[in-house]
N, C-alpha and C. Protein backbone atom coordinates (compact mmCIF):
# COMPACT_ATOMS: atom_id res chain seq x y z
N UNK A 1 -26.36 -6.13 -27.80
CA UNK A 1 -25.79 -6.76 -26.61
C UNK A 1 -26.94 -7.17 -25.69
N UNK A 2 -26.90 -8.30 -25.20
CA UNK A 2 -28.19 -8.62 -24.46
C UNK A 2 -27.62 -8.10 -23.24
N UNK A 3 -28.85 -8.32 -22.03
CA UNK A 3 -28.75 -7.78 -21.02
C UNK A 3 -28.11 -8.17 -19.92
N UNK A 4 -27.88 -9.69 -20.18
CA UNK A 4 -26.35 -10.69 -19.33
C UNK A 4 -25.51 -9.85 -19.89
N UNK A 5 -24.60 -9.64 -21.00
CA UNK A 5 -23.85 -8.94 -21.48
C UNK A 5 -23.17 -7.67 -20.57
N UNK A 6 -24.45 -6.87 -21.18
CA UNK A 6 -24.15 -5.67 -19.93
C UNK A 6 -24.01 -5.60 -18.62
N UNK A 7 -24.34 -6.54 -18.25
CA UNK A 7 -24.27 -6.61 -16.63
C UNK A 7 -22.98 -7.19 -16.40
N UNK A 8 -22.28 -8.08 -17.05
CA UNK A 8 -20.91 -8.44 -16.89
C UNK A 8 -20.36 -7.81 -17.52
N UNK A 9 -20.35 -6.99 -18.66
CA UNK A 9 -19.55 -5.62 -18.94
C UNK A 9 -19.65 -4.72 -17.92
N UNK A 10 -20.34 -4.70 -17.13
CA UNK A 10 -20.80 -3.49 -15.92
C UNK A 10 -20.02 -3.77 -15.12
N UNK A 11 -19.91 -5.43 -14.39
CA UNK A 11 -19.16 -5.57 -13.61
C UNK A 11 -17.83 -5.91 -14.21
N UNK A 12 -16.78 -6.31 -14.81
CA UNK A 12 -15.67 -6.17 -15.83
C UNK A 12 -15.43 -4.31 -15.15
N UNK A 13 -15.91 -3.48 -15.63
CA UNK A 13 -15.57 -2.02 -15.86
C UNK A 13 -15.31 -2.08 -14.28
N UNK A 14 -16.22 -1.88 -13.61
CA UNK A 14 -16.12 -1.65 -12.25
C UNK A 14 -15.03 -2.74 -11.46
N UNK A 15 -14.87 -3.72 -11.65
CA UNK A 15 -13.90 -4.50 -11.09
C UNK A 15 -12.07 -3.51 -12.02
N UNK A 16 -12.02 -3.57 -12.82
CA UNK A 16 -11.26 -2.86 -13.25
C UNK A 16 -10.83 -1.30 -12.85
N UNK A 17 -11.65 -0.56 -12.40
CA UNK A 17 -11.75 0.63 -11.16
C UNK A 17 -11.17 -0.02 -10.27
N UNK A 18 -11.72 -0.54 -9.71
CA UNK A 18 -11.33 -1.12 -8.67
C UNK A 18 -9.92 -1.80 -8.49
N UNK A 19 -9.10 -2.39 -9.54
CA UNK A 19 -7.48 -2.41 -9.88
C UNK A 19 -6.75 -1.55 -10.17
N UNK A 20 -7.48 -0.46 -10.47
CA UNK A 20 -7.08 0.91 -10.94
C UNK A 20 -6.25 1.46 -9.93
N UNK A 21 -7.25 1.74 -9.12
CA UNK A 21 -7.22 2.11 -7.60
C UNK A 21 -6.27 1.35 -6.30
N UNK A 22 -6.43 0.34 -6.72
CA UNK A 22 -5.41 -0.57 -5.77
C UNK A 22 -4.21 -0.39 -6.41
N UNK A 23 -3.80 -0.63 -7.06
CA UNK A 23 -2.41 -0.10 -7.91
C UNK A 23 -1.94 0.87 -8.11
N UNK A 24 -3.03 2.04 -8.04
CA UNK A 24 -2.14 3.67 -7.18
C UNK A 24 -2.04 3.38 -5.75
N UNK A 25 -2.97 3.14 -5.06
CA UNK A 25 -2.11 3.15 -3.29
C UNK A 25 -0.93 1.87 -3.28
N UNK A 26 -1.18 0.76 -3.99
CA UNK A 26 0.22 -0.04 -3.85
C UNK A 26 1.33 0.68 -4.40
N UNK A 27 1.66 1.85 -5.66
CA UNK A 27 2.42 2.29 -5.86
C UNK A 27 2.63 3.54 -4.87
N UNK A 28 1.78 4.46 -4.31
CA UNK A 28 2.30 4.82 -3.23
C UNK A 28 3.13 4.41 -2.28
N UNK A 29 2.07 3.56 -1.68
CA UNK A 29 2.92 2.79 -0.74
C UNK A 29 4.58 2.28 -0.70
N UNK A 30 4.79 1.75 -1.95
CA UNK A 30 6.21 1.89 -2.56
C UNK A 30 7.21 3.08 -2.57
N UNK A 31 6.54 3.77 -2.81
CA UNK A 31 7.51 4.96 -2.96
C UNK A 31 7.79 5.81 -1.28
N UNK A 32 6.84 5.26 -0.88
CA UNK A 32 7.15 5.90 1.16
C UNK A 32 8.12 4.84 1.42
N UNK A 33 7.87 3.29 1.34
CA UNK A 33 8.89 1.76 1.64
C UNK A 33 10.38 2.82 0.96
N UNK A 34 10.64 3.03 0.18
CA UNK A 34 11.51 3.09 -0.06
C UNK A 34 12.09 4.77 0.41
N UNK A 35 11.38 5.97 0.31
CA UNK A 35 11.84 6.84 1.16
C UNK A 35 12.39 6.53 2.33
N UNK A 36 11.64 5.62 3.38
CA UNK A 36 11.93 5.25 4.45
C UNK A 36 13.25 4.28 4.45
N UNK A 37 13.24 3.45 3.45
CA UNK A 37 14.28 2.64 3.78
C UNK A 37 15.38 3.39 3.33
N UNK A 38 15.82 5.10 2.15
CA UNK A 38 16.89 5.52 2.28
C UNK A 38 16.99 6.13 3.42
N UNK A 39 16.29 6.42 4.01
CA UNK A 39 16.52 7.48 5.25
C UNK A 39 17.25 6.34 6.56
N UNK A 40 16.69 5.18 6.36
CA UNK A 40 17.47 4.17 7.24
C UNK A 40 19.11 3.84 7.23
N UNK A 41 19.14 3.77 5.39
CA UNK A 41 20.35 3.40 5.19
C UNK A 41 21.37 4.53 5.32
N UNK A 42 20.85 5.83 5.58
CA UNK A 42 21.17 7.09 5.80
C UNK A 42 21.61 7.62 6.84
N UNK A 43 21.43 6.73 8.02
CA UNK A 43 21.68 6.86 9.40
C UNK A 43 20.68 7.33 9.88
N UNK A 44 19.72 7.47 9.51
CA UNK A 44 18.81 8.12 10.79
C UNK A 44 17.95 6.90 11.46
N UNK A 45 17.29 7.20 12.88
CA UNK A 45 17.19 6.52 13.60
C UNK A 45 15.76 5.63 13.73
N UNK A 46 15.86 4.00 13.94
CA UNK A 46 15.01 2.99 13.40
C UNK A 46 13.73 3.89 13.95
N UNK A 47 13.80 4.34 15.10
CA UNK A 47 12.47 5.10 15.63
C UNK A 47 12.06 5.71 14.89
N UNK A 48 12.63 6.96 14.63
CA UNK A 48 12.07 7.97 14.01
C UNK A 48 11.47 7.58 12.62
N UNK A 49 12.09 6.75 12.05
CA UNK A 49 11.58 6.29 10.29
C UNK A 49 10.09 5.26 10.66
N UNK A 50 10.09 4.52 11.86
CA UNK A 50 8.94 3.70 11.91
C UNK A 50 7.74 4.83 11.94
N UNK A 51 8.22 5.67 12.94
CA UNK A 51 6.83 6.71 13.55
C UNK A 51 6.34 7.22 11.77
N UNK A 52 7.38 7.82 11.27
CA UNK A 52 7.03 8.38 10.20
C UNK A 52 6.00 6.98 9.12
N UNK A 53 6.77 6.22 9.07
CA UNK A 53 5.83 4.84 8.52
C UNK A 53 4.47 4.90 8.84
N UNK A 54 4.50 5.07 10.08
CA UNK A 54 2.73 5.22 10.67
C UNK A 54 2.09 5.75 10.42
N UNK A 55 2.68 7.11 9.91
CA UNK A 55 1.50 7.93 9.58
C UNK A 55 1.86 7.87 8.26
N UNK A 56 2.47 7.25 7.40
CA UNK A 56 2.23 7.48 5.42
C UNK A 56 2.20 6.26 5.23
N UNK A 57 1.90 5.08 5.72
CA UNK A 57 1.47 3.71 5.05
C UNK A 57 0.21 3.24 5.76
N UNK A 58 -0.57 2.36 4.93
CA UNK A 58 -2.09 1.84 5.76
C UNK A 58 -1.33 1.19 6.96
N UNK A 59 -2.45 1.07 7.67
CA UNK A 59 -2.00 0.90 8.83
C UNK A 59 -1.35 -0.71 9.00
N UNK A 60 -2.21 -1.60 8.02
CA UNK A 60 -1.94 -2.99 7.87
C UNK A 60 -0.72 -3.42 7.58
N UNK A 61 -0.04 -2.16 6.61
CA UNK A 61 1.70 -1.95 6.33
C UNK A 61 2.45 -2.10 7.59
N UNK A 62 1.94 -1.05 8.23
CA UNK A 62 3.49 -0.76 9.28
C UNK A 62 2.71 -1.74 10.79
N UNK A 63 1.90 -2.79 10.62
CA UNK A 63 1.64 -3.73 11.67
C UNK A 63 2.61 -5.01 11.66
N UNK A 64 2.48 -4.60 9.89
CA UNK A 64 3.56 -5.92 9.44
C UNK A 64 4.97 -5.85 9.54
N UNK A 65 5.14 -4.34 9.52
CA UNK A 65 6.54 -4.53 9.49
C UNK A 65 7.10 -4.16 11.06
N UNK A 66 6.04 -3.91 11.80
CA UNK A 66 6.47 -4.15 13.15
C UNK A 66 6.62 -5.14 14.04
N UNK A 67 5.47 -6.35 13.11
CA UNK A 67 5.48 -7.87 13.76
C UNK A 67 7.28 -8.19 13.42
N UNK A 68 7.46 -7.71 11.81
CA UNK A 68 8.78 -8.54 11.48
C UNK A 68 9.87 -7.82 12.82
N UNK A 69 9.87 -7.01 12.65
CA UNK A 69 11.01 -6.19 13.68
C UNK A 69 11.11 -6.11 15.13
N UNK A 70 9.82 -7.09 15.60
CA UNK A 70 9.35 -6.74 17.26
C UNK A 70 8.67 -8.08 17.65
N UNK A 71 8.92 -9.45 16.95
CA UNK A 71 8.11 -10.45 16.92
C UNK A 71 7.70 -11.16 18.50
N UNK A 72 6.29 -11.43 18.68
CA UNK A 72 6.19 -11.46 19.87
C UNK A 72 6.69 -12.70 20.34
């Protein structure tokens, strides 16, 4: 294998980490979206499920879903 080779096999591997990784916190993230949204459809109150949002989704999550719900 020449040494271009390896270096784009190097980066290939590492870019691939790197999808690895984004695709466990996007599947996290999923699985809180949807805790939260039974607890909505559950009756409990829009407050209380956002606060909780805040602290178990990136923060970039629950900015968005506060623009949708609070648009300025």
């Amino acid at each position: 294998m020449t040494a271009k080779s390896e270096r784009l096999l190097n980066a290939l591997e590492s870019e691939i980490t790197n999808v690895s990784k984004l695709e466990h916190a996007l599947a996290r993230t999923r699985v809180v979206l949807r805790e939260h949204a039974t607890r909505l459809r559950l009756g409990e109150d829009a407050e209380i499920v956002m606060t909780g949002l805040r602290f178990n989704v990136p923060a970039e999550t629950s900015v968005a879903l506060l623009e949708r719900v609070n648009p300025a």
